[in-house]
Protein backbone atom coordinates (compact mmCIF):
# COMPACT_ATOMS: atom_id res chain seq x y z
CA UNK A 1 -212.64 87.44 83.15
CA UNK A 2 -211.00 89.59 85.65
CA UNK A 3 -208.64 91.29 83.03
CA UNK A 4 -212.32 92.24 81.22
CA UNK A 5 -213.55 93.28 84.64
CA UNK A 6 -210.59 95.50 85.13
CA UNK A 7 -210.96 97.04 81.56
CA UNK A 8 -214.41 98.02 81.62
CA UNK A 9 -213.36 100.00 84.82
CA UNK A 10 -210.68 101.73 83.76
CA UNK A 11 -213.23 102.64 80.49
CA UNK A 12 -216.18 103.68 82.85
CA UNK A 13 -216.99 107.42 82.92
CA UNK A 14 -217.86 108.88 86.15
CA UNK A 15 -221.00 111.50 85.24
CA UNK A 16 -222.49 113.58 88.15
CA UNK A 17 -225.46 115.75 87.66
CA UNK A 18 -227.00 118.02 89.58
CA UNK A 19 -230.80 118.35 89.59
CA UNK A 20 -231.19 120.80 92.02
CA UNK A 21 -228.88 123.20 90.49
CA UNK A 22 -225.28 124.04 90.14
CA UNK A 23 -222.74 124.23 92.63
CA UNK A 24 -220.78 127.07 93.77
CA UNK A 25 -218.28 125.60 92.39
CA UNK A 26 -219.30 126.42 88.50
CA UNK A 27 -219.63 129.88 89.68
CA UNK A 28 -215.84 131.19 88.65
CA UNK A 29 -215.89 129.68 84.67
CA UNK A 30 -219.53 128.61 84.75
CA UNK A 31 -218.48 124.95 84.01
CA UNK A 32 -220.55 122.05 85.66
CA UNK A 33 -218.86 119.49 87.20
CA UNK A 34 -220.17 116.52 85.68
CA UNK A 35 -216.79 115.13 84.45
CA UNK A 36 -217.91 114.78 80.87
CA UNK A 37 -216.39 116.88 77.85
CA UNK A 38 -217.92 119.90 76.76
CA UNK A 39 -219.47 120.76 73.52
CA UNK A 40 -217.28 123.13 70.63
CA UNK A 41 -219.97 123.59 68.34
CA UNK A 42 -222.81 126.15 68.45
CA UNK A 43 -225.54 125.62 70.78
CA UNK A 44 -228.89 124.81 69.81
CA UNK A 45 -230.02 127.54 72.68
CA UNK A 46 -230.61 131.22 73.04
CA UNK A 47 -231.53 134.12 74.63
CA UNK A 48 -234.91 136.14 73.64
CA UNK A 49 -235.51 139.55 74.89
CA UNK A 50 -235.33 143.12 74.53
CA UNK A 51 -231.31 144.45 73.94
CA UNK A 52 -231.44 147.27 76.49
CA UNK A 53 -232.51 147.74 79.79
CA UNK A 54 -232.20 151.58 81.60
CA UNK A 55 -230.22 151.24 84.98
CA UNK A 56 -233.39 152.09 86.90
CA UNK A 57 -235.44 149.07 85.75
CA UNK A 58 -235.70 145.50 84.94
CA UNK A 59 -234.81 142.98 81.95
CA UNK A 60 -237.06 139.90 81.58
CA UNK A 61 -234.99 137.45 79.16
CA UNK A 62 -236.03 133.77 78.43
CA UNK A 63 -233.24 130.94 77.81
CA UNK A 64 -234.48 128.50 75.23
CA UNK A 65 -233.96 126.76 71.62
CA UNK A 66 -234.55 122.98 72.74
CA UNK A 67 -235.09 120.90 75.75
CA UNK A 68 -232.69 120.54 78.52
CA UNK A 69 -231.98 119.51 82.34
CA UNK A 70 -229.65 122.30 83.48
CA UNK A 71 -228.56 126.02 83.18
CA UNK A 72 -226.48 128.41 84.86
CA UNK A 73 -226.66 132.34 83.80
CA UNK A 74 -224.26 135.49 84.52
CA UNK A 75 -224.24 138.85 83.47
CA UNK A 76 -220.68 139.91 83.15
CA UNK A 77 -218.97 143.22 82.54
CA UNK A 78 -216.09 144.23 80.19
CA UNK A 79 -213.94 143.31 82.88
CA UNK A 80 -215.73 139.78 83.29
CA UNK A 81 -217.43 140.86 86.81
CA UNK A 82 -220.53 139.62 87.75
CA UNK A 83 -223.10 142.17 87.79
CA UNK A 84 -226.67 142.54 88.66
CA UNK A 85 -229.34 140.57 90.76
CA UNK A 86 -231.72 137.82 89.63
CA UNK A 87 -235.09 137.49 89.75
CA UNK A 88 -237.10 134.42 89.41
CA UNK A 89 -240.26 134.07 87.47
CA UNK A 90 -240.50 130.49 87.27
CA UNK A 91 -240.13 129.04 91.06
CA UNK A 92 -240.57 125.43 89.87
CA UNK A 93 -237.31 125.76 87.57
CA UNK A 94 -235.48 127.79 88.71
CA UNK A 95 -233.21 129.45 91.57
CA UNK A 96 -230.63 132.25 92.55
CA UNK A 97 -227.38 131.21 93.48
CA UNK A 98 -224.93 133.81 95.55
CA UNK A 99 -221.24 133.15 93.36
CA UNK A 100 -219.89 136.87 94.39
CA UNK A 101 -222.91 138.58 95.17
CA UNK A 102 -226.49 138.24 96.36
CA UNK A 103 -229.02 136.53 93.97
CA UNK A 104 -225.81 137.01 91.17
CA UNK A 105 -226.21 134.20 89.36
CA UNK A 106 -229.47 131.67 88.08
CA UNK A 107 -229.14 128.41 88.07
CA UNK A 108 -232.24 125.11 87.29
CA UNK A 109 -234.33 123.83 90.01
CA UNK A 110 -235.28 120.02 90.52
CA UNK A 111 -233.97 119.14 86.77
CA UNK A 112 -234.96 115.38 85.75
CA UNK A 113 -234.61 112.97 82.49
CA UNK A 114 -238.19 112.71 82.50
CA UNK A 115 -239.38 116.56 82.69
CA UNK A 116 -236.87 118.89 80.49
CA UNK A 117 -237.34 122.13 80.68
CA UNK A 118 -238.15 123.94 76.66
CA UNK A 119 -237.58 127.47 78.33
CA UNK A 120 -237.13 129.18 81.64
CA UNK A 121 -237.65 133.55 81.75
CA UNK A 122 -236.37 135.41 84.42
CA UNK A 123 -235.73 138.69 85.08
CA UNK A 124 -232.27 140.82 85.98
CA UNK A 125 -231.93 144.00 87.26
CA UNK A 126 -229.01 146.22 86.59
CA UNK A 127 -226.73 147.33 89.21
CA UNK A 128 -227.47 150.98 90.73
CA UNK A 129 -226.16 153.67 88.50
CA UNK A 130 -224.32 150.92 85.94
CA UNK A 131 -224.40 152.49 82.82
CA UNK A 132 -222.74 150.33 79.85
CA UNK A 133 -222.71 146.93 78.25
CA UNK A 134 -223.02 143.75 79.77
CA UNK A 135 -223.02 139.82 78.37
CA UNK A 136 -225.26 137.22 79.35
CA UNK A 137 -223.41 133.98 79.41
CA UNK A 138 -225.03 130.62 79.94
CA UNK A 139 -224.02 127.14 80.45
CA UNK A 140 -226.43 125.01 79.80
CA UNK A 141 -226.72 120.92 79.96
CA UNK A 142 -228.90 119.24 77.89
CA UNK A 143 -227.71 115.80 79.23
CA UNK A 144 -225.08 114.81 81.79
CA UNK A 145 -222.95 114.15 79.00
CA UNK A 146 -223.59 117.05 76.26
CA UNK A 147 -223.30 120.67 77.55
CA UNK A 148 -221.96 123.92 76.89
CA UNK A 149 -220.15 126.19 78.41
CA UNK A 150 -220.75 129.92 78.54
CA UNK A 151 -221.54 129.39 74.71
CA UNK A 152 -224.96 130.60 74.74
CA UNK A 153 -224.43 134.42 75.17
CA UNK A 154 -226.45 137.49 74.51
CA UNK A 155 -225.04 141.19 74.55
CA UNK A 156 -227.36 143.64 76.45
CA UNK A 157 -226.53 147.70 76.66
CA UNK A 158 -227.77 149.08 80.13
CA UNK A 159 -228.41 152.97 79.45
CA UNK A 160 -229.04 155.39 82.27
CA UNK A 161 -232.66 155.83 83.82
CA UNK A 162 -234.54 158.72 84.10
CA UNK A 163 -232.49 161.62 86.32
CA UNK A 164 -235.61 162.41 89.10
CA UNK A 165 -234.59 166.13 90.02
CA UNK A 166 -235.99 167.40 93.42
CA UNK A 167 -237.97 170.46 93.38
């Protein structure tokens, strides 16, 4: 009995979620720390939205394709910076998280088994005078156990804004 006992331990699979969002942790490589593997095939999930944005205004995107518990979403330059600020539409499900700037990165809000989320929007405005492309990456968790990592991507161009010239 205790050689069973001691079996079944050394099988057991330690999963940690985290329902009120991800930690800073995830921020570098956008993977959650829930100690399970991560998914290689495509993701059932997507990004919906317009494919340009101009510099001196706002992009409202909406993450979606299936239920799930969790996300986490970047904008990232050709260099893989972080770039831009979050905005949240949807205060029940989601939050801003500071990884290497202020309101940089979006993350889920009071995720549970029992309540998936189908969709979150949100907004994301450009960094002043950033003219060029940036990717959306997302990880996103629909269980503790199956997730994916920066999979779920969407390519935006940010062109320049109107040029306001004083009279």
């Amino acid at each position: 009995m205790f050689r069973l006992l001691v079996i079944a331990a050394c099988l057991a699979i330690s999963v940690h979620g985290y329902s009120d969002g991800a930690p800073k942790a995830a921020c570098r490589d956008l993977t959650p720390q829930h100690g399970a593997e991560l998914q290689t095939a495509k993701p059932p999930y997507s990004f919906s939205g317009a494919a340009h944005v101009r510099n001196d205004d706002k992009l409202t995107l909406t993450l979606g394709g299936g239920d799930f518990l969790g996300f986490m979403v970047q904008a990232r330059d050709g260099q893989n910076r972080i770039v831009g600020q979050f905005r949240v539409v949807d205060a029940a499900h989601s939050q801003t998280l500071d990884c290497s700037g202020k309101a940089d990165t979006l993350t889920h809000l009071k995720a549970t088994k029992g309540s998936p989320l189908s969709g979150v929007t949100f907004e994301w405005i450009p960094p002043a005078g950033y003219v060029g492309n940036v990717k959306f990456m997302a990880t996103v968790v629909q269980t503790g156990f199956v997730y994916w990592v920066g999979r779920v991507t969407k390519d935006i161009n940010v062109e320049p804004g109107d040029i306001v010239v004083p009279h």
